[in-house]
C-alpha atoms as a PDB file:
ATOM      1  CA  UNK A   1     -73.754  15.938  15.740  1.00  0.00           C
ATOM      2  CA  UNK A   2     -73.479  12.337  14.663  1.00  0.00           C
ATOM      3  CA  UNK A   3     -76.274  10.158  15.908  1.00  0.00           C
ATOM      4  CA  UNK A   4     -75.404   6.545  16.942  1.00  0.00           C
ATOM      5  CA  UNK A   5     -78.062   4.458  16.407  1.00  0.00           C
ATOM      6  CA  UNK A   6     -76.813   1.341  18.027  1.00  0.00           C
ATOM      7  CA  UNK A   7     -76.764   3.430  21.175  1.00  0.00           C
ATOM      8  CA  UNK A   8     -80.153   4.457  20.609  1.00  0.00           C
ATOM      9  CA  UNK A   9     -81.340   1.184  20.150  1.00  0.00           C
ATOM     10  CA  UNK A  10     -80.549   0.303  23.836  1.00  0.00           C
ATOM     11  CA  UNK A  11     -82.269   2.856  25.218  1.00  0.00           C
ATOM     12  CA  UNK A  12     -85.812   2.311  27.234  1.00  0.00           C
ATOM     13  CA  UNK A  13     -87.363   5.209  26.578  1.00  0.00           C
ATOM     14  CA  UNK A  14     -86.588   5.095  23.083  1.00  0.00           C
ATOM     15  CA  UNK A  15     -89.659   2.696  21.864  1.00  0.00           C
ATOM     16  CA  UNK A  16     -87.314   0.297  20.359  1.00  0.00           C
ATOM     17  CA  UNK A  17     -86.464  -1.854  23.051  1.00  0.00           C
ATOM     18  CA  UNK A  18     -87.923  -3.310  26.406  1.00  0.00           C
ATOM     19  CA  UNK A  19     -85.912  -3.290  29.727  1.00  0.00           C
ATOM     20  CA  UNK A  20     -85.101  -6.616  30.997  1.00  0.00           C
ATOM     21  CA  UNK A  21     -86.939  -7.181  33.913  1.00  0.00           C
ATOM     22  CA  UNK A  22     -86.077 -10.778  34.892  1.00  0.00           C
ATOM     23  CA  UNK A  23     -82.270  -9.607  34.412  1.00  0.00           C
ATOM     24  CA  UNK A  24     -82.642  -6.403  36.889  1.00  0.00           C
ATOM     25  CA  UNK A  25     -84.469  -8.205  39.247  1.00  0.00           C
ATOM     26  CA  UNK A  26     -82.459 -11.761  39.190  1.00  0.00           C
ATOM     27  CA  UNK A  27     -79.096  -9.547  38.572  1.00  0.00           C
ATOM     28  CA  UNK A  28     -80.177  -7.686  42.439  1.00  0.00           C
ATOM     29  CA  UNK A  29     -81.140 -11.009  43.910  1.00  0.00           C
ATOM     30  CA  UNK A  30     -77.746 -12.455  42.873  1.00  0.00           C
ATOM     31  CA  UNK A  31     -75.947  -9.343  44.097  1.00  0.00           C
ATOM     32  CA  UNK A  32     -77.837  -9.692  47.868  1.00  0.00           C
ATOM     33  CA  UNK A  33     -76.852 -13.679  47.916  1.00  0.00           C
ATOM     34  CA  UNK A  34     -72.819 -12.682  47.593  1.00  0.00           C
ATOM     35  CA  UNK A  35     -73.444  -9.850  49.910  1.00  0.00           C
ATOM     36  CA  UNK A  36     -74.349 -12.571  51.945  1.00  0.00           C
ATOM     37  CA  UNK A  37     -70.971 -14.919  50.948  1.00  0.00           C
ATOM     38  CA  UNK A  38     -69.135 -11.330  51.435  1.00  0.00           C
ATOM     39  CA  UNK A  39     -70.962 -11.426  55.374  1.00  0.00           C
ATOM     40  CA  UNK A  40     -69.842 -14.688  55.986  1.00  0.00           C
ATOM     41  CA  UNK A  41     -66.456 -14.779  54.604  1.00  0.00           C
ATOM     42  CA  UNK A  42     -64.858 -11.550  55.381  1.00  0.00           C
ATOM     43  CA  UNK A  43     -66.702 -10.311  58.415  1.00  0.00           C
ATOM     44  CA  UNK A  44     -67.942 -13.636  60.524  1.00  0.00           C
ATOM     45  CA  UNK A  45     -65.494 -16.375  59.500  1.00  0.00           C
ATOM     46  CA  UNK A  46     -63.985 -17.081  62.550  1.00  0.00           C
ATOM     47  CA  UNK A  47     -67.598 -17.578  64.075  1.00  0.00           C
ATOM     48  CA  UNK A  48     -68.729 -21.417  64.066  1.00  0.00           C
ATOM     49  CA  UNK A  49     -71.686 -21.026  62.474  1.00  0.00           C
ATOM     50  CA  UNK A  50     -69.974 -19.192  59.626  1.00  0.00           C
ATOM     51  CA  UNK A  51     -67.048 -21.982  58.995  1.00  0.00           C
ATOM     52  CA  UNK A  52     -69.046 -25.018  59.958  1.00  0.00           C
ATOM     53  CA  UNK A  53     -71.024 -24.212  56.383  1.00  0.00           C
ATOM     54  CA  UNK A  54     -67.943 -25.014  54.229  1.00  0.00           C
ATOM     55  CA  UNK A  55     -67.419 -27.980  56.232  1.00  0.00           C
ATOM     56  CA  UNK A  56     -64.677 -26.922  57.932  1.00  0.00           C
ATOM     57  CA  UNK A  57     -63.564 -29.294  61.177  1.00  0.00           C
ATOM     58  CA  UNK A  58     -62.697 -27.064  63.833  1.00  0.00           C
ATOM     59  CA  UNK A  59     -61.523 -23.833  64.856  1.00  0.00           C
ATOM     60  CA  UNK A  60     -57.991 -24.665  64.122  1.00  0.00           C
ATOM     61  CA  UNK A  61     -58.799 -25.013  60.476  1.00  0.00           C
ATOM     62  CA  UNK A  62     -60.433 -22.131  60.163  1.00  0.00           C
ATOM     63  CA  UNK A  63     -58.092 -20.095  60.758  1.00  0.00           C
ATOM     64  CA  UNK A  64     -55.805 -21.781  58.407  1.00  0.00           C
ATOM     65  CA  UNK A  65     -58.442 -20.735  56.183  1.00  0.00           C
ATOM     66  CA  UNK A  66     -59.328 -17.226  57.318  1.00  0.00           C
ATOM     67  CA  UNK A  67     -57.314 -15.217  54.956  1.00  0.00           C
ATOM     68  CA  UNK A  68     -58.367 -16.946  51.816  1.00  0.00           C
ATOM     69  CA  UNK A  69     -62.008 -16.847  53.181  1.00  0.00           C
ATOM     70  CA  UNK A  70     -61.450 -12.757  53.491  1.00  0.00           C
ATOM     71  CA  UNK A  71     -60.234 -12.856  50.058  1.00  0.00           C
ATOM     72  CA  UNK A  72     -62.847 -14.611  48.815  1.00  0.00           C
ATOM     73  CA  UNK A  73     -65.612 -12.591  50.472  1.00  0.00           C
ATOM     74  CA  UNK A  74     -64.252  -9.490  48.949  1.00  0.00           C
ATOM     75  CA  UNK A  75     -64.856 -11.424  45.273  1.00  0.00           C
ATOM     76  CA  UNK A  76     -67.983 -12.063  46.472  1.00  0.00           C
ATOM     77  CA  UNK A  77     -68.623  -8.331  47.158  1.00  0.00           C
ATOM     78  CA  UNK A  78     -66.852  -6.889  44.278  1.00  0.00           C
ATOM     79  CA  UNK A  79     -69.181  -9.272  41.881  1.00  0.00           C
ATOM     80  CA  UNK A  80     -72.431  -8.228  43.685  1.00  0.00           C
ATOM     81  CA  UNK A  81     -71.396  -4.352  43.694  1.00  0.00           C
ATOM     82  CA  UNK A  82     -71.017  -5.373  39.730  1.00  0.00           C
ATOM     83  CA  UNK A  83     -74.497  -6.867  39.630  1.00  0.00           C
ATOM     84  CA  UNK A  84     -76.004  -4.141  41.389  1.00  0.00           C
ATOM     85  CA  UNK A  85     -74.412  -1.431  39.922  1.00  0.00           C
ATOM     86  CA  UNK A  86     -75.340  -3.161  36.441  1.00  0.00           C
ATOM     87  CA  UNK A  87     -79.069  -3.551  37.203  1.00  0.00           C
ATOM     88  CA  UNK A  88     -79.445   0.221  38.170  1.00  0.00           C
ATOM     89  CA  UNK A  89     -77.384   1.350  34.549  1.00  0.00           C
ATOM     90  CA  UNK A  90     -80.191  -0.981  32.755  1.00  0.00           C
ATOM     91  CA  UNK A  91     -82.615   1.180  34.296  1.00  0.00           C
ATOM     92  CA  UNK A  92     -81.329   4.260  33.240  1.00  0.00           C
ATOM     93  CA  UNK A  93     -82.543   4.343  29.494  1.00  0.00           C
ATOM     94  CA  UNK A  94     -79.344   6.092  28.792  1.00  0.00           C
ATOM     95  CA  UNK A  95     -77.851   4.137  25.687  1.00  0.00           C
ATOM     96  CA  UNK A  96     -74.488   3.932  26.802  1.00  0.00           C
ATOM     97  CA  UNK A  97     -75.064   3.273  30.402  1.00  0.00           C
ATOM     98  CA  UNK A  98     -77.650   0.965  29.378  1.00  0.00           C
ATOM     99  CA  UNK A  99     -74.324  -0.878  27.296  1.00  0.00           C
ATOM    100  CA  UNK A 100     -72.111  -0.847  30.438  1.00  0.00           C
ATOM    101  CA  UNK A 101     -74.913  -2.057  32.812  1.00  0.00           C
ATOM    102  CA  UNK A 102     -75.665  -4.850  30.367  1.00  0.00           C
ATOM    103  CA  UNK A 103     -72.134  -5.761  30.412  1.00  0.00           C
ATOM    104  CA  UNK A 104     -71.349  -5.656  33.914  1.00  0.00           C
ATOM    105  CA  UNK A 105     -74.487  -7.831  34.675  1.00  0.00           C
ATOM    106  CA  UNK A 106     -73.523 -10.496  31.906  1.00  0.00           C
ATOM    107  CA  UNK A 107     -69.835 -10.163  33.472  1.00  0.00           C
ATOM    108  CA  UNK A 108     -70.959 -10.738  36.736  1.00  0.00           C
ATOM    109  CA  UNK A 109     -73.656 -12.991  36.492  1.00  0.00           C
ATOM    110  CA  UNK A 110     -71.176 -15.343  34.440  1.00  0.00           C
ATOM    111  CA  UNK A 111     -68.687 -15.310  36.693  1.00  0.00           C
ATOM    112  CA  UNK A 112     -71.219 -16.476  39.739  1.00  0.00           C
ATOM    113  CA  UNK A 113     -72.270 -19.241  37.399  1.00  0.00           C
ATOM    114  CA  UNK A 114     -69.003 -20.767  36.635  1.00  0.00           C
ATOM    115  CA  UNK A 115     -68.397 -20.577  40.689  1.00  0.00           C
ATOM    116  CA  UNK A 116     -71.380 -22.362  40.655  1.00  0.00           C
ATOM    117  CA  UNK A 117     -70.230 -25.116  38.322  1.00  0.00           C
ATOM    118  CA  UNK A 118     -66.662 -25.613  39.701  1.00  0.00           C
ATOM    119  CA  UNK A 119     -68.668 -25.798  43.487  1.00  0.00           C
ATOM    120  CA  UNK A 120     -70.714 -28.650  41.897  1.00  0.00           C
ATOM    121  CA  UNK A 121     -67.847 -30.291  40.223  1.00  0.00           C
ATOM    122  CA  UNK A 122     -65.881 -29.785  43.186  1.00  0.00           C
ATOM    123  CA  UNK A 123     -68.223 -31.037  45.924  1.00  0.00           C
ATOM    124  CA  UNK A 124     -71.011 -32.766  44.384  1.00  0.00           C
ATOM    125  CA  UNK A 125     -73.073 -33.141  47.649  1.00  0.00           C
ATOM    126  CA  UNK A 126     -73.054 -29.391  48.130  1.00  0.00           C
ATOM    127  CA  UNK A 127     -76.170 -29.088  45.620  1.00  0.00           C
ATOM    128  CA  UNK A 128     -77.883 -26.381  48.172  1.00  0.00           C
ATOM    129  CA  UNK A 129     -75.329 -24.306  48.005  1.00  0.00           C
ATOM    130  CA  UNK A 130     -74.455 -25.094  44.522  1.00  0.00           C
ATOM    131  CA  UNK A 131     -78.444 -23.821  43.812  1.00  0.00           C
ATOM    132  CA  UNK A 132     -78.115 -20.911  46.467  1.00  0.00           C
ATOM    133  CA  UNK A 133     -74.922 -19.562  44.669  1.00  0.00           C
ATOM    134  CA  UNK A 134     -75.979 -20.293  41.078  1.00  0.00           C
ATOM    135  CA  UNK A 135     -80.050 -20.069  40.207  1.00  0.00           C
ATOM    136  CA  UNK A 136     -80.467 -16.579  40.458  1.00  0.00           C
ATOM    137  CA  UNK A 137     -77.146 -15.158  38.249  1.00  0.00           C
ATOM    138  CA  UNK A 138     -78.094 -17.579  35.733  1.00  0.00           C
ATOM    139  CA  UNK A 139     -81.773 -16.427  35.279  1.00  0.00           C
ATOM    140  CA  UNK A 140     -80.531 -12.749  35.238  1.00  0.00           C
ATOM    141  CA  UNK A 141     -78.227 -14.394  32.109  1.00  0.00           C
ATOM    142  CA  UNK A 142     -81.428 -15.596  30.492  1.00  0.00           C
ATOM    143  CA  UNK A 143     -83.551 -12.321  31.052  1.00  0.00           C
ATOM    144  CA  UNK A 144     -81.467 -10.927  28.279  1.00  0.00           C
ATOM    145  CA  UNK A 145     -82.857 -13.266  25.633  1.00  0.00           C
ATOM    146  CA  UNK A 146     -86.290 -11.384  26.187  1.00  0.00           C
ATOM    147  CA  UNK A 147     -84.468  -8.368  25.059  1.00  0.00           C
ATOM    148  CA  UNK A 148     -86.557  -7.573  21.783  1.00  0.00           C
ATOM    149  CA  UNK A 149     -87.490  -4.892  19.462  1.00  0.00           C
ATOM    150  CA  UNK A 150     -90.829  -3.283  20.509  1.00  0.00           C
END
């Protein structure tokens, strides 16, 4: 049997490397804030509460709106399932699933950023949400720099 020693490398229990904390934890905290989006969006949209935090006018618009807004709350949940599903591969100490779970967090987590960005660049005065949607991704991003040989 060949041995792949890249593989190997990525694996926890393997003394080479250390699991990224910061990543799984940010990467989970991430994936609970788009849950939330996903909430909001798909399920409560046509709720005041729920459209009046886009700044939509009235009840008219929103509905306009709805479909996209269930469209979008289903990106919302497909990137968080990808976050979450991520952080517990990183955790496995399985090389390969430790690859894929790396990848679908650095997938993910990108993605939420760049959301982020457009938001800001989009609707400057929305820095709340902007923060909300944006902080927590991008410090899962940064927990893989402390990836390092043991």
């Amino acid at each position: 049997m060949v041995k792949n020693h890249y593989l190997e490398a990525w694996s926890w229990p393997m003394t080479t490397m250390t699991l990224p904390w910061i990543t799984v934890i940010f990467a989970i905290i991430a994936a609970s804030i788009h849950c939330f989006f996903w909430l909001i969006e798909s399920v409560r949209w046509r709720q005041h509460a729920a459209w009046k935090r886009f700044g939509v006018n009235d009840q008219a618009e929103a509905e306009v709106l709805a479909p996209m807004a269930f469209n979008q709350g289903y990106y919302n949940l497909a990137l968080a399932a990808a976050n979450l599903v991520g952080a517990i591969l990183l955790c496995t100490g399985n090389g390969a699933s430790v690859l894929f779970g790396a990848g679908l967090v650095a997938a993910a987590s990108f993605t939420m950023v760049v959301a982020a960005v457009v938001l800001l660049i989009s609707k400057p005065g929305f820095i709340v949400p902007v923060l909300i949607q944006g902080v927590a991704p991008i410090i899962a991003l940064f927990g893989f720099i402390g990836i390092h040989a043991a």
